[in-house]
PDB file of N, CA and C in Angstrom:
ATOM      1  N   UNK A   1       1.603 -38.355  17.793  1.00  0.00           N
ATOM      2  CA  UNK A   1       2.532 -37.287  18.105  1.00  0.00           C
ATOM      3  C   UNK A   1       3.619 -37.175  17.045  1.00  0.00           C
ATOM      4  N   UNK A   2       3.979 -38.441  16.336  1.00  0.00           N
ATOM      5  CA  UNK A   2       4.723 -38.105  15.296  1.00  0.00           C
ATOM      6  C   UNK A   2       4.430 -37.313  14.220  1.00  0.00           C
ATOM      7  N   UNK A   3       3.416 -37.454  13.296  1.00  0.00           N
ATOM      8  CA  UNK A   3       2.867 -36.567  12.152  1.00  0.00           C
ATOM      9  C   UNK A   3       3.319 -35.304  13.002  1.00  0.00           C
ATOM     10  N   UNK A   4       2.409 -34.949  14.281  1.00  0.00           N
ATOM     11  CA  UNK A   4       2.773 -33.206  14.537  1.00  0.00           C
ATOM     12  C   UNK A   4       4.568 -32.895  14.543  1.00  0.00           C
ATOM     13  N   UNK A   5       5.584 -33.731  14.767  1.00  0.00           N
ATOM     14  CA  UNK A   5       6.714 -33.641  14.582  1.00  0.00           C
ATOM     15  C   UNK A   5       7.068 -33.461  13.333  1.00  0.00           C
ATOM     16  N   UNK A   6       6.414 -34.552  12.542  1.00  0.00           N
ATOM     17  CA  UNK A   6       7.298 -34.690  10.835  1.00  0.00           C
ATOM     18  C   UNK A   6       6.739 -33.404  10.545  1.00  0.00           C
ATOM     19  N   UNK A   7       5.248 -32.985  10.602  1.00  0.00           N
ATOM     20  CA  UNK A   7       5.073 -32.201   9.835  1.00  0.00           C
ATOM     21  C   UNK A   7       5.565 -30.530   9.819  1.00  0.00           C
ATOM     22  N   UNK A   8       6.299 -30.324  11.685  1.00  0.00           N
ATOM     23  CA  UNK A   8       6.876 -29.226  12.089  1.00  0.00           C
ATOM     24  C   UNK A   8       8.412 -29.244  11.281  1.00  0.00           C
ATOM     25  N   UNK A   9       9.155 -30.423  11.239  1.00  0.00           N
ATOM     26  CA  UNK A   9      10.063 -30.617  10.235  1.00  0.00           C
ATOM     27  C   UNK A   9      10.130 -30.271   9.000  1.00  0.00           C
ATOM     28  N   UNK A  10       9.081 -31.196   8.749  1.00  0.00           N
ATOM     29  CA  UNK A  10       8.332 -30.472   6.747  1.00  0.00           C
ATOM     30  C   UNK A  10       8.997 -28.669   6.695  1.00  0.00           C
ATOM     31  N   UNK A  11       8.006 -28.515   7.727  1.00  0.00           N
ATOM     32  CA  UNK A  11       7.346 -26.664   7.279  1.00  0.00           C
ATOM     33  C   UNK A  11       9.012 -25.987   7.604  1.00  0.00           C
ATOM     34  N   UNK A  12       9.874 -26.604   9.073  1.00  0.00           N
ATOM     35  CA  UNK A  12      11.098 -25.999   8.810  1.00  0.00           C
ATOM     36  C   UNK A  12      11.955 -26.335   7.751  1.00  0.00           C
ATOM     37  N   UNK A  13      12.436 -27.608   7.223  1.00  0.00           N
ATOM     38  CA  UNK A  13      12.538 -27.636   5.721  1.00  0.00           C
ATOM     39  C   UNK A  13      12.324 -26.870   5.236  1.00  0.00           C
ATOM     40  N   UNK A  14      10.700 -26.391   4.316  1.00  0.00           N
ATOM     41  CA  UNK A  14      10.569 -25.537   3.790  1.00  0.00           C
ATOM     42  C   UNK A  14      10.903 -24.414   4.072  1.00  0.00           C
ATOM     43  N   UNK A  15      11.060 -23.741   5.378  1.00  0.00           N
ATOM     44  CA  UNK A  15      11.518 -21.918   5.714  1.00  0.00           C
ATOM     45  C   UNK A  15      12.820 -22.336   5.081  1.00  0.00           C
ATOM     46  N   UNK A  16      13.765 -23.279   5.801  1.00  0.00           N
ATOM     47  CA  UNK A  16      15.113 -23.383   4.883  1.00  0.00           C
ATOM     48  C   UNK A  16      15.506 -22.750   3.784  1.00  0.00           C
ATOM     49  N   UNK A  17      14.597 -23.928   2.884  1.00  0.00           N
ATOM     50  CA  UNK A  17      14.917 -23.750   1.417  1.00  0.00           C
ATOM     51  C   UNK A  17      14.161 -22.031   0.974  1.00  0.00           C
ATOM     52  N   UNK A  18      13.185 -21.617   1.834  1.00  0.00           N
ATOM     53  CA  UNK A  18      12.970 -20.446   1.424  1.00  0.00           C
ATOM     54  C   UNK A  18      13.984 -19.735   1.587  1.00  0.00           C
ATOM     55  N   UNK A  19      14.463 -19.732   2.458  1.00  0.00           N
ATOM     56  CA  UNK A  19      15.738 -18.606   3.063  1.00  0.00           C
ATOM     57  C   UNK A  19      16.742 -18.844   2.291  1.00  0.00           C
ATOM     58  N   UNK A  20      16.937 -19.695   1.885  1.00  0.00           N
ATOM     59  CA  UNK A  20      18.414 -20.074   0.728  1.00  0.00           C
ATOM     60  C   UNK A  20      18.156 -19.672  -0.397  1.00  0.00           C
ATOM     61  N   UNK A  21      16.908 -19.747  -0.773  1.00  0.00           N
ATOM     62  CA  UNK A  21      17.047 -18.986  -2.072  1.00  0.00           C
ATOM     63  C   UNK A  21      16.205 -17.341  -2.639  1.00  0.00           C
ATOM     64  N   UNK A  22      16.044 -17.226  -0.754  1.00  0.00           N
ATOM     65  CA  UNK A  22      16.162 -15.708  -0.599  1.00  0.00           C
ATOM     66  C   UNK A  22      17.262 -15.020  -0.738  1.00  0.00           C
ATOM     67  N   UNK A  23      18.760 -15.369   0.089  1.00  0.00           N
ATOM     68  CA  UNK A  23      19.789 -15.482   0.257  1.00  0.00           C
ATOM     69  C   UNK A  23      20.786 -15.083  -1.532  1.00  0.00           C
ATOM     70  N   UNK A  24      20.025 -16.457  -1.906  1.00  0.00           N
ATOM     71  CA  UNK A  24      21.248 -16.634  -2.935  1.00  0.00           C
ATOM     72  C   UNK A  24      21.148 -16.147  -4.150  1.00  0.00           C
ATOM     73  N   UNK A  25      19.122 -15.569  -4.574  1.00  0.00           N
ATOM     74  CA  UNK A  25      18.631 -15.085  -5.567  1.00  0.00           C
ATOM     75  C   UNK A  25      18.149 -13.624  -5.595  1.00  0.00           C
ATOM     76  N   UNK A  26      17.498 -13.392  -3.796  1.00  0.00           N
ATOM     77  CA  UNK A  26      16.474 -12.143  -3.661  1.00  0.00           C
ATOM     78  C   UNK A  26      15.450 -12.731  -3.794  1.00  0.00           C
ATOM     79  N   UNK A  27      14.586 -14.282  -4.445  1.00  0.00           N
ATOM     80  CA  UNK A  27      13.453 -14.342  -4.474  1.00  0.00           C
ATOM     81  C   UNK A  27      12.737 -14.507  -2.836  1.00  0.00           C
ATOM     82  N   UNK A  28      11.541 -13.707  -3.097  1.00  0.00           N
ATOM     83  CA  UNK A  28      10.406 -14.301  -1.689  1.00  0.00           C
ATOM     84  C   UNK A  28       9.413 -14.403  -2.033  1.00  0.00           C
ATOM     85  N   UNK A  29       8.361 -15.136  -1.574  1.00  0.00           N
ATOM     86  CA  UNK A  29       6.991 -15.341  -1.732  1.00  0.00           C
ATOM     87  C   UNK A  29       6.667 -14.506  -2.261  1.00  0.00           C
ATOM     88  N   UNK A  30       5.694 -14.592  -3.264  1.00  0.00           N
ATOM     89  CA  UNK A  30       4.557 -13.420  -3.974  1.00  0.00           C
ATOM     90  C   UNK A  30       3.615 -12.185  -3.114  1.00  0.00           C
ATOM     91  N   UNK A  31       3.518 -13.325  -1.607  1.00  0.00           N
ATOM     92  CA  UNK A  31       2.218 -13.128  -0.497  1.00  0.00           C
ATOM     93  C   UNK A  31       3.331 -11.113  -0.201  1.00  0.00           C
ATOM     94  N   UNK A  32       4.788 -11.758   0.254  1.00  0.00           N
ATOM     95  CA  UNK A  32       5.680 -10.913   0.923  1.00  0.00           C
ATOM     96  C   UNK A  32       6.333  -9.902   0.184  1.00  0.00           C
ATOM     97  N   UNK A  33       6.714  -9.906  -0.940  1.00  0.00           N
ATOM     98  CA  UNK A  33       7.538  -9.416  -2.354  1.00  0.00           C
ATOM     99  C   UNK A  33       7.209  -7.713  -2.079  1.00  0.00           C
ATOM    100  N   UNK A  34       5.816  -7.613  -1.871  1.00  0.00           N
ATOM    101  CA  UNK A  34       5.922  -6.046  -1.818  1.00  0.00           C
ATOM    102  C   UNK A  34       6.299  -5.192  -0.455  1.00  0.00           C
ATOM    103  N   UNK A  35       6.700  -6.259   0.819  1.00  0.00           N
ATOM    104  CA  UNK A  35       6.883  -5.487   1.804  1.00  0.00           C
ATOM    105  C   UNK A  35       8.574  -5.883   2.208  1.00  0.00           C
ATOM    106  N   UNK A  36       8.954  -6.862   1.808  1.00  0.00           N
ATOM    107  CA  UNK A  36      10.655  -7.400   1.951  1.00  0.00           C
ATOM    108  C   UNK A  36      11.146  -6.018   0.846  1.00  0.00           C
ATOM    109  N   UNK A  37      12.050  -5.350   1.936  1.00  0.00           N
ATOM    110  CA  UNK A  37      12.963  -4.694   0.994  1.00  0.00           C
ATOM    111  C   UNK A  37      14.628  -5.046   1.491  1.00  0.00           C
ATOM    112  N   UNK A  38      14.968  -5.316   2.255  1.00  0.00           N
ATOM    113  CA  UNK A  38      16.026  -6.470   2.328  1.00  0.00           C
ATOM    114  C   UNK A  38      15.467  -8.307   2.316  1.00  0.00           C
ATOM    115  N   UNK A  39      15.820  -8.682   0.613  1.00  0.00           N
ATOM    116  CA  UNK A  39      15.354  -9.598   0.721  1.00  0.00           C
ATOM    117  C   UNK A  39      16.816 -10.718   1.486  1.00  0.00           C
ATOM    118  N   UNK A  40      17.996 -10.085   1.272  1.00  0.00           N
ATOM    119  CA  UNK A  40      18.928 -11.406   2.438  1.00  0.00           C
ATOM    120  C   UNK A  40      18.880 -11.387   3.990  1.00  0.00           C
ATOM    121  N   UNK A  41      18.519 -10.254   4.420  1.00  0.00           N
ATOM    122  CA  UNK A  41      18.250 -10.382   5.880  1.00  0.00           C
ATOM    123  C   UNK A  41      17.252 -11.342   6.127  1.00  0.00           C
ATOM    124  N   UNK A  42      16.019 -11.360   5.310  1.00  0.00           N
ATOM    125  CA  UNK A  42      14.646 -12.058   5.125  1.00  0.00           C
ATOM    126  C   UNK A  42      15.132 -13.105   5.269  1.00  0.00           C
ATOM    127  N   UNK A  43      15.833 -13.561   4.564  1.00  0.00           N
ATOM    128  CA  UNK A  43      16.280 -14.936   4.236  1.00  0.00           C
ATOM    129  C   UNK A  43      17.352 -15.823   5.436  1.00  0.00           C
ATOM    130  N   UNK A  44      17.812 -14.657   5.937  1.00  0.00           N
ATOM    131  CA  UNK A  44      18.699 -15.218   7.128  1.00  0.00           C
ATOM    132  C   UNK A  44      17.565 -15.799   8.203  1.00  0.00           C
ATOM    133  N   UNK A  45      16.824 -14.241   8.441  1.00  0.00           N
ATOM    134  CA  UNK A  45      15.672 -14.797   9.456  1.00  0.00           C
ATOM    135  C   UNK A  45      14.453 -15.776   9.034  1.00  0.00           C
ATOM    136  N   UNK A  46      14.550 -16.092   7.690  1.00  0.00           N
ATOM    137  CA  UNK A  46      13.839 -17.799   7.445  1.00  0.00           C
ATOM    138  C   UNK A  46      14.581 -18.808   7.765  1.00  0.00           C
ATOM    139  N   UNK A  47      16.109 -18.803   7.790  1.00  0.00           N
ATOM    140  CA  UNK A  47      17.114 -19.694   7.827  1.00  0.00           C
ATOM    141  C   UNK A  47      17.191 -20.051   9.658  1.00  0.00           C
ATOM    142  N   UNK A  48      16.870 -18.984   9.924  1.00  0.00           N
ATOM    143  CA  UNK A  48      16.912 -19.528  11.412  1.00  0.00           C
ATOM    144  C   UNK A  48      15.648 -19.239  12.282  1.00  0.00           C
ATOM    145  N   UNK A  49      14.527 -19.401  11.668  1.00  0.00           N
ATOM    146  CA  UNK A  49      13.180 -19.445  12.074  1.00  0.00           C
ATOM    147  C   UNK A  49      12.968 -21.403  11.867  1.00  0.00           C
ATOM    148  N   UNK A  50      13.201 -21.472  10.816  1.00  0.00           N
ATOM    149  CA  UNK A  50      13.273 -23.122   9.948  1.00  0.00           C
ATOM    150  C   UNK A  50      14.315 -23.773  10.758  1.00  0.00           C
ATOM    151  N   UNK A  51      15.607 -23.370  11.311  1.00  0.00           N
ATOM    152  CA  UNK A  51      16.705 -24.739  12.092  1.00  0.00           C
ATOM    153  C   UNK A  51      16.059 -24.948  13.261  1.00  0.00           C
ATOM    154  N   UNK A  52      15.481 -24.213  14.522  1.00  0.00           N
ATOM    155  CA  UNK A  52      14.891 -24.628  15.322  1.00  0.00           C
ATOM    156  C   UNK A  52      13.505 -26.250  15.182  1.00  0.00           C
ATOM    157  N   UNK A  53      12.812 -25.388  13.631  1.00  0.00           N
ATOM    158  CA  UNK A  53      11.799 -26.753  13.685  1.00  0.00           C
ATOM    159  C   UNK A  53      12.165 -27.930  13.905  1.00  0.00           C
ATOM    160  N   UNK A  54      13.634 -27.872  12.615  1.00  0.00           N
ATOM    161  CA  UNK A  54      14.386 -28.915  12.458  1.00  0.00           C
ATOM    162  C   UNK A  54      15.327 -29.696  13.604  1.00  0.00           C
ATOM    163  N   UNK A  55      15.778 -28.855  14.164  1.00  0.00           N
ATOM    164  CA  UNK A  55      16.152 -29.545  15.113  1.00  0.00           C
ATOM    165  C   UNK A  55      15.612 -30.548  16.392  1.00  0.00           C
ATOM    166  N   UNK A  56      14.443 -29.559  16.614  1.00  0.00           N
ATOM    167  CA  UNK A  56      13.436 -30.204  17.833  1.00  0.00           C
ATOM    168  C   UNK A  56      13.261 -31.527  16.961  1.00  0.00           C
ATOM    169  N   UNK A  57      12.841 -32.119  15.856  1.00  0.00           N
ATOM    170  CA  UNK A  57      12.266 -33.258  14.704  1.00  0.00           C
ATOM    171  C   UNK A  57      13.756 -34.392  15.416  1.00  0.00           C
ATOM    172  N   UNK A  58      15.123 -33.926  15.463  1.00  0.00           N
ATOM    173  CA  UNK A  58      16.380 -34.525  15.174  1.00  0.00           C
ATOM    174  C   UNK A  58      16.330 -34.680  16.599  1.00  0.00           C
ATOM    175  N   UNK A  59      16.067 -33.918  17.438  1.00  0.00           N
ATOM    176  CA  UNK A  59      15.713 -34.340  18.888  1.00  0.00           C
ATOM    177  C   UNK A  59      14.721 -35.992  19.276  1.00  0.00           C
ATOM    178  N   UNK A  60      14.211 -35.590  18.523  1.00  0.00           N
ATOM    179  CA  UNK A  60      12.766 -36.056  19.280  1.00  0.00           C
ATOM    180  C   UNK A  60      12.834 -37.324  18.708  1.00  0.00           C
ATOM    181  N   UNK A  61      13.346 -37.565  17.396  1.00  0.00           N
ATOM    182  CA  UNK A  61      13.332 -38.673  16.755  1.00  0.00           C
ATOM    183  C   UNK A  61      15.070 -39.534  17.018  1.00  0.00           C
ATOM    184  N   UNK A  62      15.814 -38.741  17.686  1.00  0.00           N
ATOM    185  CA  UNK A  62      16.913 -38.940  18.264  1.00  0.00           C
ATOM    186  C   UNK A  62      17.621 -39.657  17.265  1.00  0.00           C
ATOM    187  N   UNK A  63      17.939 -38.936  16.426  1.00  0.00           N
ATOM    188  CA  UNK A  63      19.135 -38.707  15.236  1.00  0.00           C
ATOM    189  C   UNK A  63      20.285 -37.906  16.109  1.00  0.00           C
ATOM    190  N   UNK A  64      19.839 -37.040  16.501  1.00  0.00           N
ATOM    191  CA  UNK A  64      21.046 -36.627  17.378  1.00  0.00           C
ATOM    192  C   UNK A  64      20.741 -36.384  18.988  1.00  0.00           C
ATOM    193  N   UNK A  65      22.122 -36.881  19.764  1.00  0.00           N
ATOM    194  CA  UNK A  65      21.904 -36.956  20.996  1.00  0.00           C
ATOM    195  C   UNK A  65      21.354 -35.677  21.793  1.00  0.00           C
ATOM    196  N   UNK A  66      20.005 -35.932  22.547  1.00  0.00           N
ATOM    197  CA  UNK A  66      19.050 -34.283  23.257  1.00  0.00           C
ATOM    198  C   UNK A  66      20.365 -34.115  24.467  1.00  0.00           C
ATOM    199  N   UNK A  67      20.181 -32.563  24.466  1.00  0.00           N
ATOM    200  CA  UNK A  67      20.865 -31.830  25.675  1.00  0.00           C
ATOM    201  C   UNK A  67      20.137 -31.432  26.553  1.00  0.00           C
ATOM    202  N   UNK A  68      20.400 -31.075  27.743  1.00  0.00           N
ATOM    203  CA  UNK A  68      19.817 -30.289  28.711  1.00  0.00           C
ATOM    204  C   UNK A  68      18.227 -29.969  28.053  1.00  0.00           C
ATOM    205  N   UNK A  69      16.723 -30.067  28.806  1.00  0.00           N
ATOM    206  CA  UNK A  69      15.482 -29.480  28.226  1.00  0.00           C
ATOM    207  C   UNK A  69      15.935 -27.785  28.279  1.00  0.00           C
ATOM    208  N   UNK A  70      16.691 -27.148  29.247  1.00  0.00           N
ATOM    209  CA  UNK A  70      17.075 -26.011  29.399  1.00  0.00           C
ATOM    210  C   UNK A  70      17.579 -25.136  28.405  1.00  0.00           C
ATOM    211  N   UNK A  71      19.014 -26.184  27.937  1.00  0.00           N
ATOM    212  CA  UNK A  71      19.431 -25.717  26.751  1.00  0.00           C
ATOM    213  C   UNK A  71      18.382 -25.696  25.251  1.00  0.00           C
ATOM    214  N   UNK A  72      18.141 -27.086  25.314  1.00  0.00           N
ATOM    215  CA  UNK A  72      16.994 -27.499  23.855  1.00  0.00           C
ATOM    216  C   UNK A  72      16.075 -26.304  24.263  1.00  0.00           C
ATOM    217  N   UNK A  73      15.030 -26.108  25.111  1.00  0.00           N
ATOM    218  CA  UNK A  73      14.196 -24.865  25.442  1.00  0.00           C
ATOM    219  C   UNK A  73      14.777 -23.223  24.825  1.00  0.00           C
ATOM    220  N   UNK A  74      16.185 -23.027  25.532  1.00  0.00           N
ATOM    221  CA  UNK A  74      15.915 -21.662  25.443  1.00  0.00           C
ATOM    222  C   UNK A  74      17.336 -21.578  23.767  1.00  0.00           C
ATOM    223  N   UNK A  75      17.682 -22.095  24.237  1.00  0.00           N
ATOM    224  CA  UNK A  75      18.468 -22.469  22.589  1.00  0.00           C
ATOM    225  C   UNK A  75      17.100 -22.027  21.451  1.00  0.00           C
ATOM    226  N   UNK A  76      16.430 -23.261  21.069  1.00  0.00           N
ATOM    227  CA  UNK A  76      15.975 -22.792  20.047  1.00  0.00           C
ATOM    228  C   UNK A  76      14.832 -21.907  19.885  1.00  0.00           C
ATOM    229  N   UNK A  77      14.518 -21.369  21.356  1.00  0.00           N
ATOM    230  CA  UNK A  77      13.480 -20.353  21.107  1.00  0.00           C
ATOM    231  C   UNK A  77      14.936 -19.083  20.961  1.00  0.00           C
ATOM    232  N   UNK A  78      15.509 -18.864  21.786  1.00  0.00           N
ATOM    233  CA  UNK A  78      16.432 -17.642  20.946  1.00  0.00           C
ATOM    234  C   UNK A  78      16.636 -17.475  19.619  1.00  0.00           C
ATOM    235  N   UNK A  79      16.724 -19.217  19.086  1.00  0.00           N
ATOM    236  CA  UNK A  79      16.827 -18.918  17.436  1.00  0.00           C
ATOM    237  C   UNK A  79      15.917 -18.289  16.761  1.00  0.00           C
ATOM    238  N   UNK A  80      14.322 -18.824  17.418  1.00  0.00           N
ATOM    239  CA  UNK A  80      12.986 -18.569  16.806  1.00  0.00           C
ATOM    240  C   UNK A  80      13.286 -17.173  16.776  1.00  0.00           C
ATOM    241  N   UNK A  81      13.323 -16.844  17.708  1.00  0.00           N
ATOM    242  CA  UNK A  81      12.643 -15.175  18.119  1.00  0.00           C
ATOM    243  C   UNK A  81      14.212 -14.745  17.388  1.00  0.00           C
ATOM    244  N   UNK A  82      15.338 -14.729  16.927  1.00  0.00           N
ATOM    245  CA  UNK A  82      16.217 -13.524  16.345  1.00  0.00           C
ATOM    246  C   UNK A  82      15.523 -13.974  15.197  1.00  0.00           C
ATOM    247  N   UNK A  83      15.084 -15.176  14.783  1.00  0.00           N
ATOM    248  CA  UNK A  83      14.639 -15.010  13.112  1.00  0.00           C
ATOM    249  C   UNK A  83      13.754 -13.989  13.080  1.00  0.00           C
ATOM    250  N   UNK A  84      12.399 -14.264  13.657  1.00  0.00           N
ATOM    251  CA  UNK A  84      11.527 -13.330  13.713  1.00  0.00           C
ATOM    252  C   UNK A  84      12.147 -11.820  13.469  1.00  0.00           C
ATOM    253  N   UNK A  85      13.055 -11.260  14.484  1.00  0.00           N
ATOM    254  CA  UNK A  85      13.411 -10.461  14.989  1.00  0.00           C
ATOM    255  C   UNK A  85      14.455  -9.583  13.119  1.00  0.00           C
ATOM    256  N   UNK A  86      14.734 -10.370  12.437  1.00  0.00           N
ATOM    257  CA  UNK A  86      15.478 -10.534  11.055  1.00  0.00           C
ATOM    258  C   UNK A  86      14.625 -10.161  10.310  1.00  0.00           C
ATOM    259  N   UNK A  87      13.564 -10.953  10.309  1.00  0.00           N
ATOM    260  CA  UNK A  87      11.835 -11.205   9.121  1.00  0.00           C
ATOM    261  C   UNK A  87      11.919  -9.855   9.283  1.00  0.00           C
ATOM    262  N   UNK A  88      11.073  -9.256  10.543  1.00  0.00           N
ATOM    263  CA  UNK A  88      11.080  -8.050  11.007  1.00  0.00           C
ATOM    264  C   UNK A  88      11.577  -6.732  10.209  1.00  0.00           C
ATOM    265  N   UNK A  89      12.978  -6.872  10.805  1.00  0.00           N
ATOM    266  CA  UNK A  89      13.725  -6.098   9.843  1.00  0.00           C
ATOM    267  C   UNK A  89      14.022  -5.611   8.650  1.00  0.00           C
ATOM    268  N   UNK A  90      13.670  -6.647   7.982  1.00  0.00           N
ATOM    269  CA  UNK A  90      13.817  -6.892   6.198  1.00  0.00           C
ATOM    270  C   UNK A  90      12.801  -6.601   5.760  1.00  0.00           C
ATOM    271  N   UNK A  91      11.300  -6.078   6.836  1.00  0.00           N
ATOM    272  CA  UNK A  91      10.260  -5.137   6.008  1.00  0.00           C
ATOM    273  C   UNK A  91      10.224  -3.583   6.069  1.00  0.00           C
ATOM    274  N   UNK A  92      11.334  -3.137   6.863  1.00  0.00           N
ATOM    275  CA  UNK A  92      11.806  -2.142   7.322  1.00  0.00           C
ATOM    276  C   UNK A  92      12.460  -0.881   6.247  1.00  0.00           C
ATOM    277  N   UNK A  93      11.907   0.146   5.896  1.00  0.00           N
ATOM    278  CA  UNK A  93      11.926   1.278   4.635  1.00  0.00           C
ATOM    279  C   UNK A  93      13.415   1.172   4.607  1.00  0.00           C
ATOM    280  N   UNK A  94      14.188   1.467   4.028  1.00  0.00           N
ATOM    281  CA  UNK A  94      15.134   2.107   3.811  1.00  0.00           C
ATOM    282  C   UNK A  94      15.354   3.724   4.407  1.00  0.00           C
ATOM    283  N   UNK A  95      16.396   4.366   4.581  1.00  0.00           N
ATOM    284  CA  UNK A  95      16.429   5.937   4.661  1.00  0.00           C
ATOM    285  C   UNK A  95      16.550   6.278   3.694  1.00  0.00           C
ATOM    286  N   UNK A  96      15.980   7.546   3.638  1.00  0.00           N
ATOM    287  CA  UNK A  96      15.930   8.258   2.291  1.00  0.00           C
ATOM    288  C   UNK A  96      17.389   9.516   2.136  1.00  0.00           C
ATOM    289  N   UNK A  97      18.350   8.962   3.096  1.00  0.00           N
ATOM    290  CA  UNK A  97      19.787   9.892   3.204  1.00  0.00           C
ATOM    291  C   UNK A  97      20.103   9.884   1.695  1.00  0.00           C
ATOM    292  N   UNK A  98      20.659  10.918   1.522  1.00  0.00           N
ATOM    293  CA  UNK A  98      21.596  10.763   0.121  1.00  0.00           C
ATOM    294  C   UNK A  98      22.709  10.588   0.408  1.00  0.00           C
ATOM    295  N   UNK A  99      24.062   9.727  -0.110  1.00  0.00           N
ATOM    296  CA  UNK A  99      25.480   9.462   0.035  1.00  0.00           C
ATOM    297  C   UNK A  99      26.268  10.603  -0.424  1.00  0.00           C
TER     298      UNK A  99
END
């Protein structure tokens, strides 16, 4: 049961560091590049798609003290799902208004 932990850790790690240097550069994956047209929203909703993994890992391995299953439950699925909900967004056209 551990590997399936470390390795849910790993992969949130990695959304992290994706999202940070979505954030701090505009870069995203090659796979995504042609459909991200807000690449910092992207990056927010990697940033908090990735803290949930991480946290459940800091749970479980009890680095930090677990709360309520209630809270841990709907806590970090709210996080999951606004990241998603961000990703989402950031493939979303622009308007074509003129200023």
């Amino acid at each position: 049961m551990e590997w399936v932990v470390g390795s849910g850790m790993f992969l949130g790690l990695l959304a992290i560091a994706l999202g940070m240097a979505s954030i701090r550069t505009g870069w995203t994956l090659p796979g995504v590049r042609r459909r991200v047209t807000r690449p910092r929203i992207y990056g927010l909703g990697a940033l908090l798609v990735g803290a949930p993994c991480v946290i459940q890992g800091l749970f479980y391995f009890h680095f930090a003290p677990s709360p309520s299953w209630e809270f841990h439950f709907f806590g970090t699925n709210a996080l999951m799902f606004s990241g998603l909900l961000l990703m989402g967004v950031s493939q979303m056209r622009p308007s074509r208004r003129r200023s």
